[in-house]
Protein backbone atom coordinates (compact mmCIF):
# COMPACT_ATOMS: atom_id res chain seq x y z
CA UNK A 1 106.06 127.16 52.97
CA UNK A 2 104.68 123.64 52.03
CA UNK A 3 106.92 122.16 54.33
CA UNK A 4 104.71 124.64 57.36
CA UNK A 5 101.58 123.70 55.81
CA UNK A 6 102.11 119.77 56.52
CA UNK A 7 103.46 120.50 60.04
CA UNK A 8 100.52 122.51 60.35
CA UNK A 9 98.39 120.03 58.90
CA UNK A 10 99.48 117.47 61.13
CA UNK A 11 99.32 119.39 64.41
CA UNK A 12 95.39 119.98 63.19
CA UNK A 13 95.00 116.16 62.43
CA UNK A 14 96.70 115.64 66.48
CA UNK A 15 94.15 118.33 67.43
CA UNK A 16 91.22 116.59 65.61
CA UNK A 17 92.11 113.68 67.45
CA UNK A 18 92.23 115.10 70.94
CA UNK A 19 88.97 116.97 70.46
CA UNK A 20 87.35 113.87 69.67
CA UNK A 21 88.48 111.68 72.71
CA UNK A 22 87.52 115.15 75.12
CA UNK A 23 84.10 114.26 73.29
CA UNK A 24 84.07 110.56 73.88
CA UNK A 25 85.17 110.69 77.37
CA UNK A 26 82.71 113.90 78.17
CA UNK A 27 79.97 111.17 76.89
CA UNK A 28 80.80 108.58 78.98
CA UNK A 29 79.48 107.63 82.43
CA UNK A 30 83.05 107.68 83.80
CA UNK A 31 83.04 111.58 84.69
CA UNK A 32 80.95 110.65 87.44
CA UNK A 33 83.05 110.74 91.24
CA UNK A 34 84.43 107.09 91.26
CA UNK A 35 83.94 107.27 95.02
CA UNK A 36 80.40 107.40 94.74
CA UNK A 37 80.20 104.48 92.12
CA UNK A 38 82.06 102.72 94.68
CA UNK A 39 80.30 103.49 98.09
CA UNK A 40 76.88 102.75 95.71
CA UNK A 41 78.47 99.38 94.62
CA UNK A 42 79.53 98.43 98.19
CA UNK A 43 76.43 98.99 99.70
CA UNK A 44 74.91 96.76 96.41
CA UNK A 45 76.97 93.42 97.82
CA UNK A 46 76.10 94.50 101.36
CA UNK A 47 79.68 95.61 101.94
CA UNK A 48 78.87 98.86 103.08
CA UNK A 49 75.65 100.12 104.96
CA UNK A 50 73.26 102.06 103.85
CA UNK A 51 74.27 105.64 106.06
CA UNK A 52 78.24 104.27 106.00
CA UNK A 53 80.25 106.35 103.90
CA UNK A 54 84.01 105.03 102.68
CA UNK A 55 86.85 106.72 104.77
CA UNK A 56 87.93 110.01 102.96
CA UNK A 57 91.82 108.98 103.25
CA UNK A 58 90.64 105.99 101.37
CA UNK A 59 89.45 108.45 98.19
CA UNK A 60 93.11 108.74 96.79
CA UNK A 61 92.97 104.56 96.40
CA UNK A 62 89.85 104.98 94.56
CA UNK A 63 90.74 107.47 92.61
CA UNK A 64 93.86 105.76 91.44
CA UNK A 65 92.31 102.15 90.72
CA UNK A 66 89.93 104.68 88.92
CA UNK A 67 92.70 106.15 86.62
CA UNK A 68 94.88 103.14 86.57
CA UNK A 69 92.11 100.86 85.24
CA UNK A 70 91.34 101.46 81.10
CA UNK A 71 87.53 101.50 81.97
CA UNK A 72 87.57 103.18 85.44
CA UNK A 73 85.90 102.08 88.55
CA UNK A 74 83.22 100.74 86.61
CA UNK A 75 85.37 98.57 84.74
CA UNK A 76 86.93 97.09 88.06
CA UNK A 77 83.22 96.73 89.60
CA UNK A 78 82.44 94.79 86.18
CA UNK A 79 85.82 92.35 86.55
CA UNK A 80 84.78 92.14 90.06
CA UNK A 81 81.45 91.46 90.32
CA UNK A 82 82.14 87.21 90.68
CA UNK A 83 84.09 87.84 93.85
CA UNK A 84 81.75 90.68 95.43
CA UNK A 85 78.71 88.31 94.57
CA UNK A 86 80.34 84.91 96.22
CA UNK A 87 79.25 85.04 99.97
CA UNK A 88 82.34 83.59 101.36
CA UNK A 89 84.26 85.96 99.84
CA UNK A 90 82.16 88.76 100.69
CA UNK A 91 81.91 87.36 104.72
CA UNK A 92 85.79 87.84 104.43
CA UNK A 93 85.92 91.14 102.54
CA UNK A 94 83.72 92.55 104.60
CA UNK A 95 85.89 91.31 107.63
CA UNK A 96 88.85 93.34 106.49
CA UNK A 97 86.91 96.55 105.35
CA UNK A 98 85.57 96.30 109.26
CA UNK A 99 89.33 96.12 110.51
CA UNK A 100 90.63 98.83 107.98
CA UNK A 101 87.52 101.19 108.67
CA UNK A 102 87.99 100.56 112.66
């Protein structure tokens, strides 16, 4: 019996734990579409005009840069906010987004 109350403790402890990230992440701004966050930050460096929308077969990228990254697509638009600011980088960006989006 004590030896099903300490499994049972520990699955509650696990549960605890789980319940508490759920919170965490239900708190944070990341629940928002990463699309979005990334058309909006586009269009911020002039990468993307204002009516232009990212290509839908382009979502499952985003999505998975999203997931892949510990602090989502915000935390990639915060690592690359030096390159997207630097106007010879953005010229060239901006020539390959053309040539992918055409």
């Amino acid at each position: 019996m004590r030896s099903l109350a300490a499994d049972l403790s520990r699955e509650i402890e696990t549960l605890e734990e789980i319940r508490t990230r759920a919170l965490e992440l239900a708190a944070s701004t990341r629940l928002g579409d990463p699309m979005e966050t990334w058309q909006a930050a586009l269009r911020r460096h002039g990468l993307l005009g204002e009516g232009a929308v990212v290509p839908a077969r382009d979502r499952q990228a985003v999505e998975l840069v999203d997931g892949l990254h510990p602090d989502g697509i915000d935390g990639v638009l915060q690592q690359s906010s030096g390159p997207l600011s630097d106007r010879g980088r953005r010229a060239s960006s901006h020539r390959c987004w053309s040539a992918s989006v055409a």
